[in-house]
Protein backbone atom coordinates (compact mmCIF):
# COMPACT_ATOMS: atom_id res chain seq x y z
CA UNK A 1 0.00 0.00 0.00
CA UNK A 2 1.19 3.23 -0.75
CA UNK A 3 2.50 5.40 1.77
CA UNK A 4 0.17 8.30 2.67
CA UNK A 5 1.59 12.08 1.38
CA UNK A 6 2.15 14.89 3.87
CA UNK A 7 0.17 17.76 2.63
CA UNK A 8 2.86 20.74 3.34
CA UNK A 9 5.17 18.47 1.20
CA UNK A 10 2.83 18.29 -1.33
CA UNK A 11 1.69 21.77 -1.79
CA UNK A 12 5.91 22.34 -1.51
CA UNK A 13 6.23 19.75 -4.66
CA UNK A 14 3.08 21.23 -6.32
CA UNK A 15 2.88 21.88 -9.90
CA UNK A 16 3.53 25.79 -10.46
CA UNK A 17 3.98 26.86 -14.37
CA UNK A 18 2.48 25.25 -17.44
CA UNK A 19 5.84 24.32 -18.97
CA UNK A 20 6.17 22.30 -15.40
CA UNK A 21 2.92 21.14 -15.74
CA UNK A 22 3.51 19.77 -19.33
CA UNK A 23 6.62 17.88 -18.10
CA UNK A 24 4.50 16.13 -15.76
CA UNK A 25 1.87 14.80 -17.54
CA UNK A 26 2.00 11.61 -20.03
CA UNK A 27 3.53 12.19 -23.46
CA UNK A 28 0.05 11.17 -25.24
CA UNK A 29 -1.67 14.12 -23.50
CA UNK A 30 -2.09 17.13 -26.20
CA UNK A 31 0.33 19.97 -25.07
CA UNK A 32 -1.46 22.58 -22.61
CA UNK A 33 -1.40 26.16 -23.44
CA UNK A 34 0.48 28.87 -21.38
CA UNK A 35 -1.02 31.21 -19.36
CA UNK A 36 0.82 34.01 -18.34
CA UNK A 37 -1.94 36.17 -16.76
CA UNK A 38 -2.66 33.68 -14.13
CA UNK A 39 -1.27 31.14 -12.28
CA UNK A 40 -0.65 28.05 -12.31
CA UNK A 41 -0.91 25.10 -8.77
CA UNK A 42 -1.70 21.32 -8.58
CA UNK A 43 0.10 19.61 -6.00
CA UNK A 44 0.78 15.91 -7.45
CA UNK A 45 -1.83 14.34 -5.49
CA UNK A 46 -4.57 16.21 -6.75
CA UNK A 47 -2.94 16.15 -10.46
CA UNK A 48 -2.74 12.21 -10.44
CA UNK A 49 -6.30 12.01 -9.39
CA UNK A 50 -7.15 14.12 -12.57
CA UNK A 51 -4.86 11.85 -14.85
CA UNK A 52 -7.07 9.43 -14.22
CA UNK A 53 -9.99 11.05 -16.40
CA UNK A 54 -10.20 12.46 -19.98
CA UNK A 55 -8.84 16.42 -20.93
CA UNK A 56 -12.36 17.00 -22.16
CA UNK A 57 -13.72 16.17 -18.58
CA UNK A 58 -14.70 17.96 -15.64
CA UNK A 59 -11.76 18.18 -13.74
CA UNK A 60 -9.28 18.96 -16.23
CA UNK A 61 -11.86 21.55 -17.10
CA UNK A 62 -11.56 22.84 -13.24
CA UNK A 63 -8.07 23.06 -12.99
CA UNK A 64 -5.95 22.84 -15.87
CA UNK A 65 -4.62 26.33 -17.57
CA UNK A 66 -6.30 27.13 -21.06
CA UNK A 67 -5.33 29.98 -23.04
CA UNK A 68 -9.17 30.61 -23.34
CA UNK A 69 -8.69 32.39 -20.21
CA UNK A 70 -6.42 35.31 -21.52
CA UNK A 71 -8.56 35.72 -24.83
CA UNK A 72 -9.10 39.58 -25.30
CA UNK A 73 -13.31 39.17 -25.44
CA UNK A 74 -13.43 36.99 -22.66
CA UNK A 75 -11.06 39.87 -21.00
CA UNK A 76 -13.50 42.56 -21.54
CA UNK A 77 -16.62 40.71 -20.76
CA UNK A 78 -15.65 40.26 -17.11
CA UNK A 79 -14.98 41.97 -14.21
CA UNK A 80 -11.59 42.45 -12.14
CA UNK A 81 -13.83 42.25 -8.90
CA UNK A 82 -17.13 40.52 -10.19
CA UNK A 83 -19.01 40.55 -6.33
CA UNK A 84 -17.88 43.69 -4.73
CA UNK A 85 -15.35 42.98 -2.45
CA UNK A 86 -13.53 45.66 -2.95
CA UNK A 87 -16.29 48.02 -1.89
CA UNK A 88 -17.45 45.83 0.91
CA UNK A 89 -14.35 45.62 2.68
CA UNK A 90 -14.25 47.90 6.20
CA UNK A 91 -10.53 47.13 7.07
CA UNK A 92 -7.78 45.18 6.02
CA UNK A 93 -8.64 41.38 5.97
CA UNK A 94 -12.32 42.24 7.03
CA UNK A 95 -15.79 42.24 4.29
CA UNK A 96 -18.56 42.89 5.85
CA UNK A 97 -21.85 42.25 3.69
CA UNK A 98 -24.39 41.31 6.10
CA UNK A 99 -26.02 42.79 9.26
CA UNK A 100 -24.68 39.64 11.51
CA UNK A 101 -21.33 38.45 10.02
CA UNK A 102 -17.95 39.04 8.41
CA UNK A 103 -15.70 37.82 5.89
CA UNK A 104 -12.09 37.54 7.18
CA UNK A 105 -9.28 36.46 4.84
CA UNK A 106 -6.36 35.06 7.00
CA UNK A 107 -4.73 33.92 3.77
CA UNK A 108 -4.69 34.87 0.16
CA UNK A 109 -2.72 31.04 -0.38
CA UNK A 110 -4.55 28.31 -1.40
CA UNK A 111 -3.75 24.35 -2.60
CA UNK A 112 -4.93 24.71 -5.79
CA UNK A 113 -5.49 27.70 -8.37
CA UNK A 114 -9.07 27.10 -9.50
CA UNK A 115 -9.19 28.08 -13.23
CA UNK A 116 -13.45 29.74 -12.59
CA UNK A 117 -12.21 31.23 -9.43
CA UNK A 118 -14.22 34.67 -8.87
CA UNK A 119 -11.09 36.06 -6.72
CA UNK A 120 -8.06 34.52 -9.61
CA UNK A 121 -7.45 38.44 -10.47
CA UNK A 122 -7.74 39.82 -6.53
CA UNK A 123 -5.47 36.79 -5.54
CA UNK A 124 -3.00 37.64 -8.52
CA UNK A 125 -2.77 41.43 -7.66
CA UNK A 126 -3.32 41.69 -3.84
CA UNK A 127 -4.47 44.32 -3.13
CA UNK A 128 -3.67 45.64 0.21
CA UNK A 129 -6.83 46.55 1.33
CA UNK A 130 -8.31 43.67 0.90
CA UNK A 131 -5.48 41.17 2.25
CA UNK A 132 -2.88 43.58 4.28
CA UNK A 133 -2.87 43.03 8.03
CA UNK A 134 -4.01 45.21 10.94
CA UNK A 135 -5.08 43.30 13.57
CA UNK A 136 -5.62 46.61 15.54
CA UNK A 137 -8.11 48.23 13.22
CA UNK A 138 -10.33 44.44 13.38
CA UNK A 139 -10.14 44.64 17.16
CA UNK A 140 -11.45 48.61 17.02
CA UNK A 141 -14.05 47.41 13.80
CA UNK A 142 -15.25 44.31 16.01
CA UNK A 143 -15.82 46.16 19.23
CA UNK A 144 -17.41 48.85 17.64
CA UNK A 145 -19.93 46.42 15.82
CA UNK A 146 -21.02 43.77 18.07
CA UNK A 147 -23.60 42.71 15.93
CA UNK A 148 -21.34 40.75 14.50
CA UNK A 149 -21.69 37.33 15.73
CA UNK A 150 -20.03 34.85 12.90
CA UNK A 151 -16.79 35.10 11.75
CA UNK A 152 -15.93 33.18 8.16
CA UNK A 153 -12.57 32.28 7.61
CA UNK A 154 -11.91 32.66 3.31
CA UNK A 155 -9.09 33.43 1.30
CA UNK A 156 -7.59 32.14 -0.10
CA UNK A 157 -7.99 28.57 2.08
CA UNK A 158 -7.80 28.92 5.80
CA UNK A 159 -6.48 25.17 5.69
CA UNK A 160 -3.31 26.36 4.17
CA UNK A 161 -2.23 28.01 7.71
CA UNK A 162 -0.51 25.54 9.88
CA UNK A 163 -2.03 24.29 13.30
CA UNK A 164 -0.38 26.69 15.32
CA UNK A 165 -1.31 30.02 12.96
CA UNK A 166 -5.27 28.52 12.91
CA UNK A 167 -5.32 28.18 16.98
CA UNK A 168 -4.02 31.98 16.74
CA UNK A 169 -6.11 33.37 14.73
CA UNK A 170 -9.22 31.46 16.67
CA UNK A 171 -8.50 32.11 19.75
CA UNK A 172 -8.16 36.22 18.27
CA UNK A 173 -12.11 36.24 17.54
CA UNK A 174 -12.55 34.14 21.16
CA UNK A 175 -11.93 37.39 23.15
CA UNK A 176 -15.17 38.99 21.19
CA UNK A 177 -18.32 37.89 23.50
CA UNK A 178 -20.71 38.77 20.35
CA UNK A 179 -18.83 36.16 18.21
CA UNK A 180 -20.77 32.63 18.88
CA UNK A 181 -19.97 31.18 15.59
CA UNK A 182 -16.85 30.44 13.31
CA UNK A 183 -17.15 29.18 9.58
CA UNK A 184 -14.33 27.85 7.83
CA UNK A 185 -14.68 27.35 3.71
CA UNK A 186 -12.42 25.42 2.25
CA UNK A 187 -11.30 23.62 -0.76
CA UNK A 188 -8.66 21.41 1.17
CA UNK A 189 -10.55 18.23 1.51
CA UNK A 190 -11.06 17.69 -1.91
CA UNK A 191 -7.31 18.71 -3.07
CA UNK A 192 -5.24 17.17 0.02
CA UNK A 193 -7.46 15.36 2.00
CA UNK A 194 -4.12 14.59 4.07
CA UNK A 195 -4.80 18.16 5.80
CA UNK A 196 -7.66 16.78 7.65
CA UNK A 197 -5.41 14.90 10.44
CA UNK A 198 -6.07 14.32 14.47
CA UNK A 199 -4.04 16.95 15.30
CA UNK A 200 -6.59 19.37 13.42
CA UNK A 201 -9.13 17.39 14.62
CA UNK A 202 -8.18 17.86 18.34
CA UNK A 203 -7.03 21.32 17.87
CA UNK A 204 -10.95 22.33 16.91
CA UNK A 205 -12.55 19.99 19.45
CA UNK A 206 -10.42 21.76 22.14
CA UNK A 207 -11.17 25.04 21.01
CA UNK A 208 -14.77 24.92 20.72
CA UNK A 209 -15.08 23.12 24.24
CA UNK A 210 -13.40 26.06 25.66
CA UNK A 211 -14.90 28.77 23.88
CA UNK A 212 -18.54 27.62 23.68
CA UNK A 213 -18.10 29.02 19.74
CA UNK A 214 -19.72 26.76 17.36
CA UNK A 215 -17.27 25.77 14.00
CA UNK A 216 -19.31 25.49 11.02
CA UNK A 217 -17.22 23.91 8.07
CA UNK A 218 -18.20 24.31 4.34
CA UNK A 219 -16.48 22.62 1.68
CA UNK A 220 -16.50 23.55 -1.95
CA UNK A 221 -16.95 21.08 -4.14
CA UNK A 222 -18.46 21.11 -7.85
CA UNK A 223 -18.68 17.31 -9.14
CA UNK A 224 -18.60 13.81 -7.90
CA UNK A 225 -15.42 13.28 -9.76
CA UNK A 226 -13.90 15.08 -7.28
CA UNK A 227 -14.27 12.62 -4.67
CA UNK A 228 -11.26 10.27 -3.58
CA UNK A 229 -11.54 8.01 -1.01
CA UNK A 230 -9.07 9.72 1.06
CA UNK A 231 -11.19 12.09 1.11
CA UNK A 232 -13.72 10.11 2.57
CA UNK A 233 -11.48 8.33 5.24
CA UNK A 234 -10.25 11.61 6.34
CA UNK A 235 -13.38 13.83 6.53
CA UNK A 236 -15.24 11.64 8.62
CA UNK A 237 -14.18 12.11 11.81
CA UNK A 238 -14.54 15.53 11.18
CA UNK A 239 -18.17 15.64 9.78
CA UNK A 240 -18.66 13.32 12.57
CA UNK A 241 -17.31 16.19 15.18
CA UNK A 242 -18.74 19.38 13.54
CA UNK A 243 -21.55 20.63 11.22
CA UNK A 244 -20.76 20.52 7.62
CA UNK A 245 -22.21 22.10 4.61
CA UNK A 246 -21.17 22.48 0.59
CA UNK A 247 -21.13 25.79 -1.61
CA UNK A 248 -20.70 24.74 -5.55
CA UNK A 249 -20.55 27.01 -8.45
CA UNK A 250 -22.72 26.20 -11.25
CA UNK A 251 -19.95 25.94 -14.50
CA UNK A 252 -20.84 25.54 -18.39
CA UNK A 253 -19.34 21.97 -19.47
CA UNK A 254 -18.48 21.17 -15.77
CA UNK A 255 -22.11 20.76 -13.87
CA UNK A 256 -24.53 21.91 -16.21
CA UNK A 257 -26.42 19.36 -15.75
CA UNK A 258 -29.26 18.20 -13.58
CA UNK A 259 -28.35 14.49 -12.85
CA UNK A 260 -24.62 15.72 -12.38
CA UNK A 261 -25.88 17.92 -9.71
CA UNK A 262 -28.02 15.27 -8.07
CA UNK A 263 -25.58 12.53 -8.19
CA UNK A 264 -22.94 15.25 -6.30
CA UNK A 265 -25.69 15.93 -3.60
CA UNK A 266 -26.37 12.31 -3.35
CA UNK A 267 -22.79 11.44 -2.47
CA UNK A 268 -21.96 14.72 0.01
CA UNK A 269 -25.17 13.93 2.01
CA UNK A 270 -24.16 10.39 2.57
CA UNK A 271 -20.96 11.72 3.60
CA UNK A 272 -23.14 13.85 6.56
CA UNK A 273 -22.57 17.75 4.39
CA UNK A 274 -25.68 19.20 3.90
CA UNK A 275 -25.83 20.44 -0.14
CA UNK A 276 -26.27 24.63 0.68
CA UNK A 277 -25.10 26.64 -1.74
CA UNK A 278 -25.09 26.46 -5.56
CA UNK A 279 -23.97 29.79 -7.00
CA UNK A 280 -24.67 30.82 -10.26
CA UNK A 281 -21.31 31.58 -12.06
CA UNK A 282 -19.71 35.04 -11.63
CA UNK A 283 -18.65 37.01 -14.54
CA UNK A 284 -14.70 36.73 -14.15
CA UNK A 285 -12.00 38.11 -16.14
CA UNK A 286 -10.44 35.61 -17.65
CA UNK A 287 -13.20 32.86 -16.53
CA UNK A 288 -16.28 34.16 -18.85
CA UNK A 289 -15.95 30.41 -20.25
CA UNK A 290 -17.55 28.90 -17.77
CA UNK A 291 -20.52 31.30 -17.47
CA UNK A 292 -24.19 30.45 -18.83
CA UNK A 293 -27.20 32.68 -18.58
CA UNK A 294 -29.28 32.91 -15.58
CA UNK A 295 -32.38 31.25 -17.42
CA UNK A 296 -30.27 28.40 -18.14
CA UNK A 297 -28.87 28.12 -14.72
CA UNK A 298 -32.81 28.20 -13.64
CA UNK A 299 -33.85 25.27 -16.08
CA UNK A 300 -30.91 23.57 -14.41
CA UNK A 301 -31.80 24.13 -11.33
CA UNK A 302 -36.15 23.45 -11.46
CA UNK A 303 -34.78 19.92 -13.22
CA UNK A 304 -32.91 19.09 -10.40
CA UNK A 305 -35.66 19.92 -7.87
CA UNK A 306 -37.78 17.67 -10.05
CA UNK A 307 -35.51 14.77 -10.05
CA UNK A 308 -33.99 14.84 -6.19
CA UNK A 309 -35.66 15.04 -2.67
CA UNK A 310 -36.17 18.79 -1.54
CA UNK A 311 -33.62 18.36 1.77
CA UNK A 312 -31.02 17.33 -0.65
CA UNK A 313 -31.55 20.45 -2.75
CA UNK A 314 -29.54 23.03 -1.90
CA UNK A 315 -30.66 27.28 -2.32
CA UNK A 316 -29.70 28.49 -5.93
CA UNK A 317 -28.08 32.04 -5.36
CA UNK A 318 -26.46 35.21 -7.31
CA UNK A 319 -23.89 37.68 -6.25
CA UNK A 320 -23.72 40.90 -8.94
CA UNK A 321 -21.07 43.50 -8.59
CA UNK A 322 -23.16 45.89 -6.69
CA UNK A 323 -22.38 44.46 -3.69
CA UNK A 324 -25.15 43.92 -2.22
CA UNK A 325 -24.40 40.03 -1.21
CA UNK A 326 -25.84 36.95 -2.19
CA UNK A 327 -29.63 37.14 -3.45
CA UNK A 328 -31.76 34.04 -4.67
CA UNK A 329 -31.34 33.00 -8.14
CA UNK A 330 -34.67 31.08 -8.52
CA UNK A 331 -37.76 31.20 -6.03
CA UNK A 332 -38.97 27.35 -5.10
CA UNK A 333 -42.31 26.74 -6.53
């Protein structure tokens, strides 16, 4: 049996140019374009997984570069910040969209660059307001608004912070009374399952026994092809431990499909994650390829209430540039 990858070895090994990428894969594969606008980051585990299906499929379609993404119409079709972040954020590190909670970017890292992303141009530039630190201006922010009662961790992927740096940065928000709840979204259990160890595991027990603040994990996943079975060794103990939930993006020649949809849902809610989010696409610069109308995406979605049990359906929602957060994309009838 082969021996189990450390994750911080992998993302340290991982696939970061398309001339790199090119000498990794199998001679017979047709030669992958270069992007130079936008990165490139598959650690091997995740990459072999994807070897094992077609170029055409899902997966590669996920995560491998395409020069589609640097064509000049896609360019001008999308936007640099396609959900307002940029005029949502209050201080460094810190969005707040809603009444109750805030965004808080710990990281702009993450294990793998996801070709749809809606942040691939924020992570590529950086902008300081949106991911410099100032812990002093989030204490002042947070005390000032103690209406806030959920923090949720996003990035970049709060996973990519070692156990030390995420018992930090928890036990920051712990010295806020208003804050009751922590969310964590993540890609991580789908790319390196390996993150998803006991010492994680006992880290967030301890911390949550101690604080009385609820963890709330949601993973993003898009297809059932993205499953492994490490993935499903390693998450249990966690979904086991702590309430999970999924956010997926709804992506032309990816998802599109009802049954693909269902047969994702199916698998997650066996795996205890509740199905919560499905987004309609953003429109990205450099990602318009994977965006389809909103009357498509609503066909899509009233098939797939048709064909799957209403708990397993998740709630079909829109963000637009003007900010104004996440709105639904198709009433329930």
């Amino acid at each position: 049996m082969k021996a189990e990858t450390n994750w911080k070895d992998e993302l340290k090994n991982a696939i970061r140019s398309t001339k790199e990428l090119q000498a990794f894969l199998p001679q017979n594969i047709q030669p992958i374009e270069d992007v130079l606008s936008y990165k490139t980051l598959l650690p091997p585990f995740f990459l072999n997984h994807l070897l094992k299906y077609p170029q055409d499929s899902p997966l590669w379609r996920q995560f491998i570069p395409s020069g589609i993404e640097e064509d000049l119409v896609m360019q001008k079709e999308g936007f640099f910040d396609p959900i307002g972040d940029l005029v949502k954020v209050k201080v460094p590190q810190l969005i707040h969209r809603y009444p109750n909670r805030v965004l808080y970017f710990p990281t702009s890292s993450c294990p793998v660059a996801c070709r749809y992303c809606f942040r691939k141009n924020e992570l590529e530039e950086k902008p300081k307001n949106l991911f410099g630190k100032d812990k002093e201006k989030i204490i002042y922010y947070l005390n000032k608004n103690t209406n806030i009662e959920e923090i949720i961790f996003s990035g970049g992927d709060p996973f990519v912070l070692d156990n030390n740096k995420i018992e930090s940065e928890l036990l920051f928000f712990a010295q806020f009374p208003h804050v009751k709840y922590i969310r964590f979204h993540t890609r991580f259990p789908v790319i390196l399952p390996q993150r998803l160890d006991k010492d994680l595991l006992h880290l967030l027990q301890q911390f949550r026994d101690k604080t009385n603040i609820q963890l709330i994990f949601s993973l993003h996943i898009n297809h059932e092809d993205e499953i492994t079975p490490l993935l499903k060794e390693k998450i249990k103990p966690f979904t086991i431990s702590f309430p999970w939930i999924s956010q997926t993006v709804l992506l032309k020649n990816v998802n599109d499909k009802a049954c693909a949809l269902k047969n994702l849902y199916a698998q997650i809610t066996l795996m205890n994650i509740r199905p919560y989010y499905l987004h309609h696409p953003d429109k990205v610069k450099g990602a318009m390829h994977f965006y389809l109308s909103r009357e498509e995406g609503r066909r899509i979605y009233k098939e797939l209430r048709q064909i799957s049990s209403g708990w397993m359906v998740p709630h079909y929602i829109i963000d637009d540039a003007n900010a104004k957060g996440k709105e639904l994309a198709a009433v329930p009838e």
